[in-house]
Protein backbone atom coordinates (compact mmCIF):
# COMPACT_ATOMS: atom_id res chain seq x y z
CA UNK A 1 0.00 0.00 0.00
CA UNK A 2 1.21 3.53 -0.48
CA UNK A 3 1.16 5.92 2.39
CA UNK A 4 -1.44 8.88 1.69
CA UNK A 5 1.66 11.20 3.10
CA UNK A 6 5.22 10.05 3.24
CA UNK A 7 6.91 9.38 6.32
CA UNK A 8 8.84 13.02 8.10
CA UNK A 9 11.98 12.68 7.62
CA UNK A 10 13.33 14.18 10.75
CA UNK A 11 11.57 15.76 13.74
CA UNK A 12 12.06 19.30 12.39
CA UNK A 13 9.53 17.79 9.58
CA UNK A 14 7.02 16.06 11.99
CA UNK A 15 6.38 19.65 13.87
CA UNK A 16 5.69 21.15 10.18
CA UNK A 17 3.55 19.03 8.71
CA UNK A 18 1.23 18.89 11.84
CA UNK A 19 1.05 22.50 12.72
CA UNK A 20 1.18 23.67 9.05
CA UNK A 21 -2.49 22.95 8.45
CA UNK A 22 -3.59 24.94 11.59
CA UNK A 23 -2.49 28.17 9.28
CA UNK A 24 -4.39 26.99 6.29
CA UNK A 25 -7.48 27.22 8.58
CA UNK A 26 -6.96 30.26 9.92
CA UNK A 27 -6.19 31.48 6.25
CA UNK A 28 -9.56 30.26 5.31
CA UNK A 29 -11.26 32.43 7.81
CA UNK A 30 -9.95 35.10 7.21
CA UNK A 31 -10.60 35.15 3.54
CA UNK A 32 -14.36 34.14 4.37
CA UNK A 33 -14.47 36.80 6.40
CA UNK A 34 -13.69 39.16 4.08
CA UNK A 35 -15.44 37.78 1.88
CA UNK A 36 -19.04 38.55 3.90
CA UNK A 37 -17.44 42.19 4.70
CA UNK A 38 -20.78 43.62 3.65
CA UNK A 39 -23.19 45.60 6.58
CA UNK A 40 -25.33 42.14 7.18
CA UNK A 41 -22.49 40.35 7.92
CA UNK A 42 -20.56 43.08 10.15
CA UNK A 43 -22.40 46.85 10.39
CA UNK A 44 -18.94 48.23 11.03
CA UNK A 45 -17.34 46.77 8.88
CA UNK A 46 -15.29 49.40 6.26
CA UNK A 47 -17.12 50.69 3.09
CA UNK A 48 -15.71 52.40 0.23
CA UNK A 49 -17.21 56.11 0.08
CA UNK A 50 -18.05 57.70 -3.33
CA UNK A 51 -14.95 60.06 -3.65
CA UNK A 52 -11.60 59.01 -2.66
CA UNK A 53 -10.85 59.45 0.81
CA UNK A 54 -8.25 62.65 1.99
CA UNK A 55 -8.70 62.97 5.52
CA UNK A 56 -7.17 60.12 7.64
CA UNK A 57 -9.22 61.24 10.66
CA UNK A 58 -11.32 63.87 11.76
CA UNK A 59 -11.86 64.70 15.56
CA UNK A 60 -14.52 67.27 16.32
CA UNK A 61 -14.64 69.33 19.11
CA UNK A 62 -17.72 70.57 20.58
CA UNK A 63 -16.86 73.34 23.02
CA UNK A 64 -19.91 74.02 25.65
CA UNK A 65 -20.27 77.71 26.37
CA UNK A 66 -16.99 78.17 24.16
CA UNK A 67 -15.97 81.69 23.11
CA UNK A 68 -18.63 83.43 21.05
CA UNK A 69 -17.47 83.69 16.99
CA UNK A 70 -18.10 87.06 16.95
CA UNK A 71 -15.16 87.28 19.45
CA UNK A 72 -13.23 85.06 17.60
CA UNK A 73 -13.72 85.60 13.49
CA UNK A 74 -16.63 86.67 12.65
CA UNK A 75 -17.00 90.37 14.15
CA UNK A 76 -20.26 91.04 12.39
CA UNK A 77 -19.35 95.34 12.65
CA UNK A 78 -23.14 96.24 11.69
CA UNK A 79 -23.41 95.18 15.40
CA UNK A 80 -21.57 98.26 16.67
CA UNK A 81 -25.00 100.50 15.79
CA UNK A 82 -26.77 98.78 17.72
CA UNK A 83 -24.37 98.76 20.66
CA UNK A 84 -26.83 99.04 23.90
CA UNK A 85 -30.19 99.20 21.88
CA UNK A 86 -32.86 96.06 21.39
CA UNK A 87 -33.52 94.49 18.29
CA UNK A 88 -35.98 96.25 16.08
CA UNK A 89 -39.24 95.50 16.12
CA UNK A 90 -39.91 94.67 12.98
CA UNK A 91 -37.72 91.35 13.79
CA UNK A 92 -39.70 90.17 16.38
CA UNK A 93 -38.39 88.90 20.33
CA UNK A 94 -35.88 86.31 20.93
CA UNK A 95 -36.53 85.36 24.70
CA UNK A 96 -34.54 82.70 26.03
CA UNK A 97 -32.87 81.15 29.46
CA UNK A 98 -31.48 84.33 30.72
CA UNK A 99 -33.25 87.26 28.96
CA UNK A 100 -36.87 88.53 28.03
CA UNK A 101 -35.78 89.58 23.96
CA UNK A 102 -35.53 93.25 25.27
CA UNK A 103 -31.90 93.50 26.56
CA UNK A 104 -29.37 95.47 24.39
CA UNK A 105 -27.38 94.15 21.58
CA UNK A 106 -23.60 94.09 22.88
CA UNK A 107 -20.97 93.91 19.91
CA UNK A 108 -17.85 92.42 20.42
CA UNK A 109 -14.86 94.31 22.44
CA UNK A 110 -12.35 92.33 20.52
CA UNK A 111 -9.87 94.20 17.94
CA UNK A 112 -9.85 92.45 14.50
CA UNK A 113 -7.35 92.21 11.41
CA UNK A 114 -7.15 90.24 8.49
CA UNK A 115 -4.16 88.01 8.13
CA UNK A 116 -2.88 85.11 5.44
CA UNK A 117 -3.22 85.50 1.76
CA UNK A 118 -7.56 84.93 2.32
CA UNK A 119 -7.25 88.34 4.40
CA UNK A 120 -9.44 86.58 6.62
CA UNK A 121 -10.60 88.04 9.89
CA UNK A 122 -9.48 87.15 13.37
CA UNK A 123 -9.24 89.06 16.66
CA UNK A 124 -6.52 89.55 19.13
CA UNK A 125 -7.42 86.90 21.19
CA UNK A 126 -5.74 84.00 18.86
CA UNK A 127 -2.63 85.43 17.80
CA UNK A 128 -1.33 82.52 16.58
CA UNK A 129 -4.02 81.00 15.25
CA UNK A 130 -4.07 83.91 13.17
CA UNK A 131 -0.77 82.84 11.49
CA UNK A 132 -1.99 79.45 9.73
CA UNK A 133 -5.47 80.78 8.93
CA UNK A 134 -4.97 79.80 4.81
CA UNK A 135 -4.70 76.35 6.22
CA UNK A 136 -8.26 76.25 7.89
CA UNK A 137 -11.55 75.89 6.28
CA UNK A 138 -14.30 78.90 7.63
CA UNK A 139 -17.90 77.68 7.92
CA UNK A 140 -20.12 81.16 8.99
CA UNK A 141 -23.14 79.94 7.44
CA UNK A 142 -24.58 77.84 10.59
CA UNK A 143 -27.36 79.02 12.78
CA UNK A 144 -29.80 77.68 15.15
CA UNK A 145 -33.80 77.91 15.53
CA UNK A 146 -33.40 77.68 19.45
CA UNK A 147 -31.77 79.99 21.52
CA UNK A 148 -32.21 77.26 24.66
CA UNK A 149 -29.04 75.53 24.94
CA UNK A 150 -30.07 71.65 24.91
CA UNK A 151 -32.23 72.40 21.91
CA UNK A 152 -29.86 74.05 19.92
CA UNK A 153 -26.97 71.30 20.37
CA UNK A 154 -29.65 68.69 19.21
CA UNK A 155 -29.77 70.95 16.47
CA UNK A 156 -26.06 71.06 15.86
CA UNK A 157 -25.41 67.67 16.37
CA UNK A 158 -28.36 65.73 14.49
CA UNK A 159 -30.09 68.54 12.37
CA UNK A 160 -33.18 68.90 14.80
CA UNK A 161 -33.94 70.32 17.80
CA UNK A 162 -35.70 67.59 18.89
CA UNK A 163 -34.27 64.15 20.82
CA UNK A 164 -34.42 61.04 18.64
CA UNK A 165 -32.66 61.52 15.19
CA UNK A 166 -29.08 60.21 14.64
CA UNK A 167 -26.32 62.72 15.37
CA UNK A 168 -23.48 63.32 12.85
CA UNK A 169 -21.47 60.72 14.47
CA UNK A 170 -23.17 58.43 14.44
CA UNK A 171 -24.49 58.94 10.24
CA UNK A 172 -20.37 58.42 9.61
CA UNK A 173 -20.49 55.33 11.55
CA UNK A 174 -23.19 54.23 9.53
CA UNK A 175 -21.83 55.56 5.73
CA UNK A 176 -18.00 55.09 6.46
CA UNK A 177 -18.08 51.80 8.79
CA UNK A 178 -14.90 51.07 10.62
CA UNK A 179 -11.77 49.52 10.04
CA UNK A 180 -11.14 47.85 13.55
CA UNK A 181 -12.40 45.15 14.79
CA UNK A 182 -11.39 46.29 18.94
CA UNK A 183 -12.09 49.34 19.55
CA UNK A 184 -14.96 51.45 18.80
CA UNK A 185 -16.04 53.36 15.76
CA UNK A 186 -17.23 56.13 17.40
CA UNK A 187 -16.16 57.47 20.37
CA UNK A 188 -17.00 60.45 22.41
CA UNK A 189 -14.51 62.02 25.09
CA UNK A 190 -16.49 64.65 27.54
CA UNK A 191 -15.09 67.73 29.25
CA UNK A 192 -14.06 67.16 32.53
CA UNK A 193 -16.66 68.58 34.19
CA UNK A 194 -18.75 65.74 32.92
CA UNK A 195 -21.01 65.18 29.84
CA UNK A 196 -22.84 69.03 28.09
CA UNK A 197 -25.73 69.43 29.44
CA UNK A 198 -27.92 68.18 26.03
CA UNK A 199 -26.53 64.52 26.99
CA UNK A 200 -26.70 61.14 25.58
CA UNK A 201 -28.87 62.53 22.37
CA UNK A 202 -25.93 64.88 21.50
CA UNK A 203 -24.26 61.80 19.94
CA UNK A 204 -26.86 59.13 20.34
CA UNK A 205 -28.12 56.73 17.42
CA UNK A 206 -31.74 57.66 16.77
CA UNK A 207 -33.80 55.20 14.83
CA UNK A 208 -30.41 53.89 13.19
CA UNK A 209 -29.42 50.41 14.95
CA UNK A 210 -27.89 50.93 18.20
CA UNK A 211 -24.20 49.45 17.20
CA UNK A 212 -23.85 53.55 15.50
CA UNK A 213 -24.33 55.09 18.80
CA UNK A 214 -21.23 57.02 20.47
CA UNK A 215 -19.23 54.92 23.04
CA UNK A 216 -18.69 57.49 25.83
CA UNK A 217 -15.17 57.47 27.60
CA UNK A 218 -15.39 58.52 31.36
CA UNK A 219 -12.39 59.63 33.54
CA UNK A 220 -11.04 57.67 36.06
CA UNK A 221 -10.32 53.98 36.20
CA UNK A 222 -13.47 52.50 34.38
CA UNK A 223 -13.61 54.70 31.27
CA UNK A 224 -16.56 52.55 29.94
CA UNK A 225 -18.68 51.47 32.46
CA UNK A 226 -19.55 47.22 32.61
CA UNK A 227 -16.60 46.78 30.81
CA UNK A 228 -15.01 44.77 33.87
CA UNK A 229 -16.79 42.22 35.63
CA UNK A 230 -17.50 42.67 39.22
CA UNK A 231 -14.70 42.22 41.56
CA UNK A 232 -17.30 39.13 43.55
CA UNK A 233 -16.45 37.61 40.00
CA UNK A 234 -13.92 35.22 39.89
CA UNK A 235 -11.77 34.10 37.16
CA UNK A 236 -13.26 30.50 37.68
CA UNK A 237 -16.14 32.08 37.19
CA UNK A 238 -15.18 34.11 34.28
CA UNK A 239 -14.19 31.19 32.30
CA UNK A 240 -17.55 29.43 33.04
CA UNK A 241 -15.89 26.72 35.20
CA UNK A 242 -17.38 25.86 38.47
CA UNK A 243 -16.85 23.37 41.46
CA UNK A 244 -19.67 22.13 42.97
CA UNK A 245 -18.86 20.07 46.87
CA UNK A 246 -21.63 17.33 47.44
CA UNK A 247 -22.75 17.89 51.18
């Protein structure tokens, strides 16, 4: 009869050829994993977008009760008329948290200049920030329908000012997918002082499946809570093992 395999020849041999096969299989995962890379096999997993893809990463910074823009780069010098005097009438009252819609306008106290070759604007306050200003893209066409302050981050951060629609983050999650398999695709980092006052819905999932929603890091020594089992938990336990003494 002739063997299926020949004998090894030497030990060296023997360790090869029963090991070696232990690759194949994990080769064969791994391309049938990639295979079913499509959102009903994995939601994260990566997608292409429709343009190729500049940015390596993006991290957005939402600053609550940051410096106004009007201190910043956007004076707005019609304002200085007004200085101390309502609104006119004819455009209605604004009340909010803190004010009826009567109080006086109040310009900013900042002095501007314009600076780079896009003679943009930007006060004395960020000197040098003013330096690499032809490197940074100006958005001053955003505004708000609520001038409460949990509203109007809904509004920045999903489009509404009202709780329940996906926020931004949570839409790339969704378009983009992720390309790692261990950490999460969208995370969210608060102040120190704890989460803004809007909350959870600031970068919560809406109606989109809960696996898009924001995985909020804490400070301290559990940055995501239920992460670690509790410490009554043992690692016999853990590793669903258990001794059972007949009394």
């Amino acid at each position: 009869m002739i063997p299926h395999l020949p004998s090894a020849a030497d030990r060296r041999d023997f360790l090869v050829r029963a090991g070696g096969g232990l690759g194949g299989l994990a080769l064969s995962w791994l391309l049938e994993r990639d295979a079913q890379a499509a959102p009903s096999a994995n939601p994260l997993a990566e997608r292409k977008p429709h343009f190729e893809a500049k940015a390596k990463s993006v991290i957005f910074m939402f600053m609550v009760g940051g410096p106004s823009p009007i201190d910043l780069f956007d004076p707005k010098p019609d304002l200085e008329k007004w200085r101390g005097k309502p609104l006119p009438e004819s455009l209605g009252k604004f009340p909010s948290q803190f004010t009826k819609g009567d109080s006086g306008l109040l310009p900013t106290t900042r002095k501007f200049k314009q600076h780079g070759k896009s003679g943009l604007w930007v006060s004395d306050l960020m000197p040098r920030f003013a330096e690499c200003v032809d490197d940074v893209a100006f958005l001053r066409s955003c505004w708000s329908t609520s001038t409460v302050h949990a509203p109007a981050m809904y509004e920045l951060h999903t489009g509404r000012t009202l709780v329940g629609h996906p926020s931004v983050g949570s839409w790339v999650t969704y378009g983009l997918g992720s390309a790692s398999e261990n950490l999460p695709a969208y995370c969210v980092m608060p102040q120190p002082e704890g989460v803004p006052e809007g909350g959870a819905p600031c970068w919560g999932s809406g109606y989109l499946p809960a696996v898009y929603q924001g995985t909020l890091f804490r400070k301290g020594p559990s940055p995501i809570l239920n992460l670690k089992p509790p410490a009554t938990v043992g690692a016999e336990q853990r590793s669903g093992r258990t001794t059972w003494s007949a009394k």
